[in-house]
N, C-alpha and C. Protein backbone atom coordinates (compact mmCIF):
# COMPACT_ATOMS: atom_id res chain seq x y z
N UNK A 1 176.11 255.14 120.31
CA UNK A 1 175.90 253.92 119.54
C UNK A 1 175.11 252.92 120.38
N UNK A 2 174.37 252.00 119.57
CA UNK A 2 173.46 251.07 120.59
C UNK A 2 173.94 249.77 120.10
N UNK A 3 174.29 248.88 120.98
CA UNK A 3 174.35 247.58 120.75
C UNK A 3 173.28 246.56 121.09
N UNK A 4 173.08 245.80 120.05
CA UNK A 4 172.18 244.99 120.55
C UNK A 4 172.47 243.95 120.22
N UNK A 5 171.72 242.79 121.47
CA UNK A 5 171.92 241.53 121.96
C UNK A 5 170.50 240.83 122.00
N UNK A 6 170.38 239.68 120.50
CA UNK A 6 169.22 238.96 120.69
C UNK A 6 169.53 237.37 121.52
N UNK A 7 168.34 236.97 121.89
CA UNK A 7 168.05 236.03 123.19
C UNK A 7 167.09 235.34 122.20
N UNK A 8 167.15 233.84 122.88
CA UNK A 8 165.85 232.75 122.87
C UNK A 8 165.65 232.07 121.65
N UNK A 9 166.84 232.01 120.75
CA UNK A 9 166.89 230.90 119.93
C UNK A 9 167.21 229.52 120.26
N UNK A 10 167.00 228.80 119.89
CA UNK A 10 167.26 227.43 120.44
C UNK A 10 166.82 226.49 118.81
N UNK A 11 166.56 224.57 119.73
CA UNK A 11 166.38 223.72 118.72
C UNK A 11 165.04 223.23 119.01
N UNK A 12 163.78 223.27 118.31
CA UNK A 12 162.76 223.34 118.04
C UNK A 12 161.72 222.21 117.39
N UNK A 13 161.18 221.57 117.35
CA UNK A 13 160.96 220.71 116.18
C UNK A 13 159.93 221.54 115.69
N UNK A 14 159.36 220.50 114.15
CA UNK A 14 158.39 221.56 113.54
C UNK A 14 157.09 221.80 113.97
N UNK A 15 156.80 223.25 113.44
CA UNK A 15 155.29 222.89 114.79
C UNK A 15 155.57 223.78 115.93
N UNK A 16 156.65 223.89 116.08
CA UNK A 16 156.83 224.55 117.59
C UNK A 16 156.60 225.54 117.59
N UNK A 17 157.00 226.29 118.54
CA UNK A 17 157.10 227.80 118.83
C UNK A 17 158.29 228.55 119.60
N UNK A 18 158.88 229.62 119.25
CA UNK A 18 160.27 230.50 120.04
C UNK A 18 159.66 231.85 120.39
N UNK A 19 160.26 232.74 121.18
CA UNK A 19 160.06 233.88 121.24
C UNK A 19 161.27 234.53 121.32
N UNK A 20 161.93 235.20 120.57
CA UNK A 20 162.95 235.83 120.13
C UNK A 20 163.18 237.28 121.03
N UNK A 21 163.67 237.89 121.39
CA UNK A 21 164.30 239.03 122.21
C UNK A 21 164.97 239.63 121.83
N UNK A 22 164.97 240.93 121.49
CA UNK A 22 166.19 241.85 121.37
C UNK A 22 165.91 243.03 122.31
N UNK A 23 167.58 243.22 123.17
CA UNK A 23 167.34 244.51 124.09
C UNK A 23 168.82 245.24 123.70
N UNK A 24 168.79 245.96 123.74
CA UNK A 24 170.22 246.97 124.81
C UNK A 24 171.10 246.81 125.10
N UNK A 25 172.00 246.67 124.96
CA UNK A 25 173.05 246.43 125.50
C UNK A 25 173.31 247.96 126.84
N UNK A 26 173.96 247.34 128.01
CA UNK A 26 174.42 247.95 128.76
C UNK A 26 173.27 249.44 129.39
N UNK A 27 172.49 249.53 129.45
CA UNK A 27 171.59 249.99 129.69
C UNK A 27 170.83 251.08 128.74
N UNK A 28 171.53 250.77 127.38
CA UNK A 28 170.92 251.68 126.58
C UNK A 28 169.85 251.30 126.40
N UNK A 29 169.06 252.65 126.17
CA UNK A 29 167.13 252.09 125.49
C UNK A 29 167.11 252.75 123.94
N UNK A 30 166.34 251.98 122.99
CA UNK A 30 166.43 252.36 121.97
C UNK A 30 164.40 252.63 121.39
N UNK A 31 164.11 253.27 122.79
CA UNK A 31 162.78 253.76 122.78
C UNK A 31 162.22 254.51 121.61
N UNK A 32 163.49 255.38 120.38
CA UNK A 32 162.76 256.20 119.77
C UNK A 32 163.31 255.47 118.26
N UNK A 33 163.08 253.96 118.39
CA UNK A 33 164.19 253.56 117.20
C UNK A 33 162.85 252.27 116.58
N UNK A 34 162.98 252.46 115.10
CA UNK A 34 162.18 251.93 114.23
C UNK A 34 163.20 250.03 114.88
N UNK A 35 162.76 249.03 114.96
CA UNK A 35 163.60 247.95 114.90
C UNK A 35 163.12 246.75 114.17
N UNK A 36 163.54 246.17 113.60
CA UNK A 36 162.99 245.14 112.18
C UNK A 36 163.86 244.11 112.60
N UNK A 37 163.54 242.66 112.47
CA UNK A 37 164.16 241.58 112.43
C UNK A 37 164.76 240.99 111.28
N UNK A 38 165.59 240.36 111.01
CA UNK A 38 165.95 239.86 110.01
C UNK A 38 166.39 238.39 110.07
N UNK A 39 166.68 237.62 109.66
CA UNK A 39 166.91 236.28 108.83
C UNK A 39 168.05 235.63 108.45
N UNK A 40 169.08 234.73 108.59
CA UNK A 40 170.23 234.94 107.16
C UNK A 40 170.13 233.41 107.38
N UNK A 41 169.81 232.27 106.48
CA UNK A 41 169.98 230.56 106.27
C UNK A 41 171.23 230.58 105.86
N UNK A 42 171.59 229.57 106.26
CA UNK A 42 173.36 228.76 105.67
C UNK A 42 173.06 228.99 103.82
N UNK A 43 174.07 229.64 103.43
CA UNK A 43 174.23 229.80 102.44
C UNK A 43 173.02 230.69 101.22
N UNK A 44 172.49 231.36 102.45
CA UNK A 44 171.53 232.55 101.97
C UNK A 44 171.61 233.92 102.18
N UNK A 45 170.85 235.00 101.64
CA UNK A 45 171.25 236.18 101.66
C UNK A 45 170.61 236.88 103.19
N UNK A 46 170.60 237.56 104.03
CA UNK A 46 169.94 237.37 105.09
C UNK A 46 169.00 238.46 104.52
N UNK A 47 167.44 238.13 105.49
CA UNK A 47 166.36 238.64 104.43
C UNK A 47 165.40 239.26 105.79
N UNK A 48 164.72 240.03 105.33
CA UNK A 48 163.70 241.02 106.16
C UNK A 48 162.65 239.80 106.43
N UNK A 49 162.78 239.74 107.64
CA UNK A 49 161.28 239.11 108.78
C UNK A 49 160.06 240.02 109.23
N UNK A 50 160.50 240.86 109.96
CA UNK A 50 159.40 241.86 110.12
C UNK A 50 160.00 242.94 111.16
N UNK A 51 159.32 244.07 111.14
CA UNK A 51 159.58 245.23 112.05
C UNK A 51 158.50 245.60 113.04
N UNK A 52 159.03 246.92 113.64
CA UNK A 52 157.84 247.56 114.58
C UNK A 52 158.59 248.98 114.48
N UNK A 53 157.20 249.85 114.90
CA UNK A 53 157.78 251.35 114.79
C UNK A 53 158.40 252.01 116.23
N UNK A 54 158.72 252.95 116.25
CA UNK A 54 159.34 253.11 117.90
C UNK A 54 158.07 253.48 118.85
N UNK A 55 156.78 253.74 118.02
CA UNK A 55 155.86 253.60 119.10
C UNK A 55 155.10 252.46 119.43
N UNK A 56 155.16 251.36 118.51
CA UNK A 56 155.20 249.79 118.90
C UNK A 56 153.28 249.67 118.11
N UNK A 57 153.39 250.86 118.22
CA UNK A 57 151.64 250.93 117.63
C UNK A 57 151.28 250.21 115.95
N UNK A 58 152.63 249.81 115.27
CA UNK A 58 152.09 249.68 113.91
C UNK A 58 153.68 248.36 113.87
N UNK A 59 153.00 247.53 113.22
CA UNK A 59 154.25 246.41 112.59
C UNK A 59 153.95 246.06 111.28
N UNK A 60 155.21 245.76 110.40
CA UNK A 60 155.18 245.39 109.47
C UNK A 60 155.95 243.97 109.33
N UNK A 61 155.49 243.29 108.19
CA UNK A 61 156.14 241.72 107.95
C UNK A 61 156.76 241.50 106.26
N UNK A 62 157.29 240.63 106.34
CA UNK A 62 157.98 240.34 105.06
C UNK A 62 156.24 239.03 104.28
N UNK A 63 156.21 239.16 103.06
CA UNK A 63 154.59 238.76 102.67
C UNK A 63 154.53 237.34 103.14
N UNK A 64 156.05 236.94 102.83
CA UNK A 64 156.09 234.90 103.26
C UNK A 64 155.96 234.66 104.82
N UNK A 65 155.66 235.55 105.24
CA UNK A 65 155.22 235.28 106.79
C UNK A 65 154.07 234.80 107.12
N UNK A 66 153.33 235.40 106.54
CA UNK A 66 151.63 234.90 106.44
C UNK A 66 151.31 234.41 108.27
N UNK A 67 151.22 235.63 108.68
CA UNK A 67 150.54 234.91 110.51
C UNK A 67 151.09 234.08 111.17
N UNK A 68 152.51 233.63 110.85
CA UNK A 68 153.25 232.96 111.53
C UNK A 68 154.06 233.50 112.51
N UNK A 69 154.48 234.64 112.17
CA UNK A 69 155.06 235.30 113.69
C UNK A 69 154.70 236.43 113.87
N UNK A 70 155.12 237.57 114.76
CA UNK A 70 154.75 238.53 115.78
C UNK A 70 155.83 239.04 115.81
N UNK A 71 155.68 240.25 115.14
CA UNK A 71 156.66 241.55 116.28
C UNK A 71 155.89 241.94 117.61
N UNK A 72 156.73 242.62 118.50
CA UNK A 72 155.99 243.38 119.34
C UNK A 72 157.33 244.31 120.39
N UNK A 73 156.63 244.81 121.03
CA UNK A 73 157.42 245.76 121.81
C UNK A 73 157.05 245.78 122.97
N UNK A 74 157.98 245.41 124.52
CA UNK A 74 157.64 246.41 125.62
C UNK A 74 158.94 247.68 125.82
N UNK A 75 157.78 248.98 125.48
CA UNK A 75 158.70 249.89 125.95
C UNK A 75 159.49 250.47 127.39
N UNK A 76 158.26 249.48 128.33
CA UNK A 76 158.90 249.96 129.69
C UNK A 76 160.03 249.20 130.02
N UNK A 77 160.04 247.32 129.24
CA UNK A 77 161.45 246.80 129.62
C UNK A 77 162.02 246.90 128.66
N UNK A 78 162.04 247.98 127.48
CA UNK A 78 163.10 248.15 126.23
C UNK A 78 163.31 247.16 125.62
N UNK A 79 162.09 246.25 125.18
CA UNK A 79 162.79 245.21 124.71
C UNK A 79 161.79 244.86 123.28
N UNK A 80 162.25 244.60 122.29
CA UNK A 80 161.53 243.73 121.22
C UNK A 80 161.34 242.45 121.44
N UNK A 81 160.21 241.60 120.66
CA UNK A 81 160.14 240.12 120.27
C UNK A 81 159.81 240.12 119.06
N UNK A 82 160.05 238.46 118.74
CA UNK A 82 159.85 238.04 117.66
C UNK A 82 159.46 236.66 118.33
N UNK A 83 158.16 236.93 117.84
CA UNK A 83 157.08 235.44 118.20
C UNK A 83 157.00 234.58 117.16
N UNK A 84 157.66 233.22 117.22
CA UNK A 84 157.64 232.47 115.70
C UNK A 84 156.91 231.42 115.73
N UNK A 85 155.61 231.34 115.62
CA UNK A 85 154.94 230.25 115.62
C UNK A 85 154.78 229.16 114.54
N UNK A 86 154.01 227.85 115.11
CA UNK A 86 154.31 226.84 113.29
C UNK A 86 155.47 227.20 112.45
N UNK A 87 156.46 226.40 113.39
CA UNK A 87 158.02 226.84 112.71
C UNK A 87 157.98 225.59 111.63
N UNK A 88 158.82 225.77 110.62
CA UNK A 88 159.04 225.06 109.46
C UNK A 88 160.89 224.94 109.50
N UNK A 89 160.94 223.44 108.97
CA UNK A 89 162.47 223.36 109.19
C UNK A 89 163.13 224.35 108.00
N UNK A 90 162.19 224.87 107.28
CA UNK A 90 162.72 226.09 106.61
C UNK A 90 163.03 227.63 107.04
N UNK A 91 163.09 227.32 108.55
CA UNK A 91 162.63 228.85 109.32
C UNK A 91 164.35 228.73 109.89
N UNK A 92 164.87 227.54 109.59
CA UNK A 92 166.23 227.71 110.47
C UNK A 92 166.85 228.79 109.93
N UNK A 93 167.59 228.81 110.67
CA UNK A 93 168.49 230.51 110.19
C UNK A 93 169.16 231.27 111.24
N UNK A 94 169.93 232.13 111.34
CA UNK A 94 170.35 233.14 112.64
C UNK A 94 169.44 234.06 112.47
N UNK A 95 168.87 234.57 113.65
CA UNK A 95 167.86 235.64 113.44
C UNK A 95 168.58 236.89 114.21
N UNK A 96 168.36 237.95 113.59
CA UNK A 96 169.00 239.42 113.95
C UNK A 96 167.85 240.18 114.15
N UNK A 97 168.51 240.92 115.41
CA UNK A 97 167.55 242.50 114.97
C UNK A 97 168.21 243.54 114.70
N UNK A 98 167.85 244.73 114.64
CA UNK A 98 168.42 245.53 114.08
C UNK A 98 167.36 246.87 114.52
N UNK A 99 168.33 248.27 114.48
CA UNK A 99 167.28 249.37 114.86
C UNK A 99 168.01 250.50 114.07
N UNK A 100 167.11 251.52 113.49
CA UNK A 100 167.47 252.62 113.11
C UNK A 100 166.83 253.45 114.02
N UNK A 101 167.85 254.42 114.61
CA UNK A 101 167.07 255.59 116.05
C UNK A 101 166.83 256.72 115.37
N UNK A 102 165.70 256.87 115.86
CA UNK A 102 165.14 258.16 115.23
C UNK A 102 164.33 258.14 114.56
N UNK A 103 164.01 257.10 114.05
CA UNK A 103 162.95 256.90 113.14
C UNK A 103 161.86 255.72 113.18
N UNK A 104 160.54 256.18 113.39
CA UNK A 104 159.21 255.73 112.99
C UNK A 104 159.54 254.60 112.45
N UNK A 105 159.05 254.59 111.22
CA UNK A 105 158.98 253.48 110.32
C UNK A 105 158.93 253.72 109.45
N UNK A 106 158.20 254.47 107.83
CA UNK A 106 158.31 255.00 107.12
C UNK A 106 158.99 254.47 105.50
N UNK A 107 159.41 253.25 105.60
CA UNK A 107 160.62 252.43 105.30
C UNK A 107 159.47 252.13 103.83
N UNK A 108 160.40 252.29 102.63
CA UNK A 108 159.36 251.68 101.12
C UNK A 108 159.01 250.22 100.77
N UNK A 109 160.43 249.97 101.49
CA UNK A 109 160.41 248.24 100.53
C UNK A 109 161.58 247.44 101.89
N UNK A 110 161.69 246.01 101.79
CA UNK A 110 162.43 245.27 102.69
C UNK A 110 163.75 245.88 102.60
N UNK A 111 164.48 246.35 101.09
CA UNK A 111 165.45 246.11 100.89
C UNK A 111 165.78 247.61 101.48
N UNK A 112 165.21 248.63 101.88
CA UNK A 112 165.29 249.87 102.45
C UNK A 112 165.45 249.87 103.74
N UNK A 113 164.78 249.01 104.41
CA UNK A 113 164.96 248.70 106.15
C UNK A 113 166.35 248.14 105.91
N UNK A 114 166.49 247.18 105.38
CA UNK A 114 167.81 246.60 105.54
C UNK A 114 168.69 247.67 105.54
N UNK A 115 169.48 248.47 104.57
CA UNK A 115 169.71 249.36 104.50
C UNK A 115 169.73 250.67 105.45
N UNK A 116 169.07 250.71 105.91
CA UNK A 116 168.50 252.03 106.84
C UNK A 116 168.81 251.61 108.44
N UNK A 117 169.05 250.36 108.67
CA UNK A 117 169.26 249.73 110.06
C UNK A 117 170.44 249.96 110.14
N UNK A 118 170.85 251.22 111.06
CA UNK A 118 172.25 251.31 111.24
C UNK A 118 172.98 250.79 112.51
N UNK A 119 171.93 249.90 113.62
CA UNK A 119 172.72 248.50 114.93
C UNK A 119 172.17 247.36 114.67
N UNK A 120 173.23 246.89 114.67
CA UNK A 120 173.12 244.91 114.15
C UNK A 120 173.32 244.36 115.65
N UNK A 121 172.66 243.39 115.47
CA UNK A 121 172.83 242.15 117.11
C UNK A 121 173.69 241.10 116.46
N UNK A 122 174.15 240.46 117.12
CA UNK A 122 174.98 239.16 116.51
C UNK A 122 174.43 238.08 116.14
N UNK A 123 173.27 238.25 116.53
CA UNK A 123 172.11 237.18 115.94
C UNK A 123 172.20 235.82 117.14
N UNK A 124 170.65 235.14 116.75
CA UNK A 124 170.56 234.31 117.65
C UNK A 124 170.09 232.73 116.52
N UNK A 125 170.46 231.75 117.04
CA UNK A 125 170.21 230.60 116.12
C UNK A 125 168.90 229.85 116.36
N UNK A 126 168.34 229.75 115.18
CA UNK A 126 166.93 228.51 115.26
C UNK A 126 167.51 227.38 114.52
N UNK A 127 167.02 226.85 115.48
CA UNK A 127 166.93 225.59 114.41
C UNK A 127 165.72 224.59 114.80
N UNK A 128 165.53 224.22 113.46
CA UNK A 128 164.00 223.65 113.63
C UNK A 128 164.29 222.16 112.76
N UNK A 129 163.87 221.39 113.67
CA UNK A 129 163.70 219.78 113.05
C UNK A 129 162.59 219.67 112.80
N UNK A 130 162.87 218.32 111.74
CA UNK A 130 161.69 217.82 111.30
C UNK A 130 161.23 216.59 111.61
């Protein structure tokens, strides 16, 4: 089983910028694992942000992202980001990642990654003023 532990949320004003982290817990690497970020606002459903494949070569985003943030991957320090630029006090939320091992990417629709992500992180908090 892989646990994961996201980093580098904080309080922001709008405009700003975070870089989000998810690694490993305890020295696991989750090198061969599709991993997608996710979302959840106070009193919202938590919602697909964007992914990367386990070879880091291809990312996908949720459409309301529009060039505002960045997946990415280093595989030599096992670690994902989530680059959130021109934050909007609508971006607050706990942000999660999440990984399904074993698998590419391949995924049809948001609501399938969700689904298909079988390690949750405990999530990390933004919050963004205005």
């Amino acid at each position: 089983q892989v646990q994961l532990v996201e980093s580098g949320g904080g309080l922001v004003e709008a405009g700003g910028s975070l870089r989000l982290s998810c690694k490993a817990k305890s020295g696991r690497t989750f090198d061969t694992a599709a991993v997608a970020w996710f979302r959840q606002a106070p009193g919202k459903e938590r919602e697909f942000v964007g992914g990367i494949s386990w070879s880091g070569d291809r990312s996908y985003y949720a459409d309301w992202v529009r060039l505002r943030f960045l997946v990415s991957r280093d595989i030599t320090k096992n670690i994902v980001y989530l680059q959130l630029d021109n934050l909007k006090p609508e971006d607050t939320a706990v942000y999660y990642c999440a990984a399904d091992e074993g698998k590419q990417w391949g995924y049809e629709d948001a609501s399938e990654v969700r689904h298909a992500m079988r390690y949750w992180g405990e999530g990390t908090l933004v919050t963004v003023s205005s």
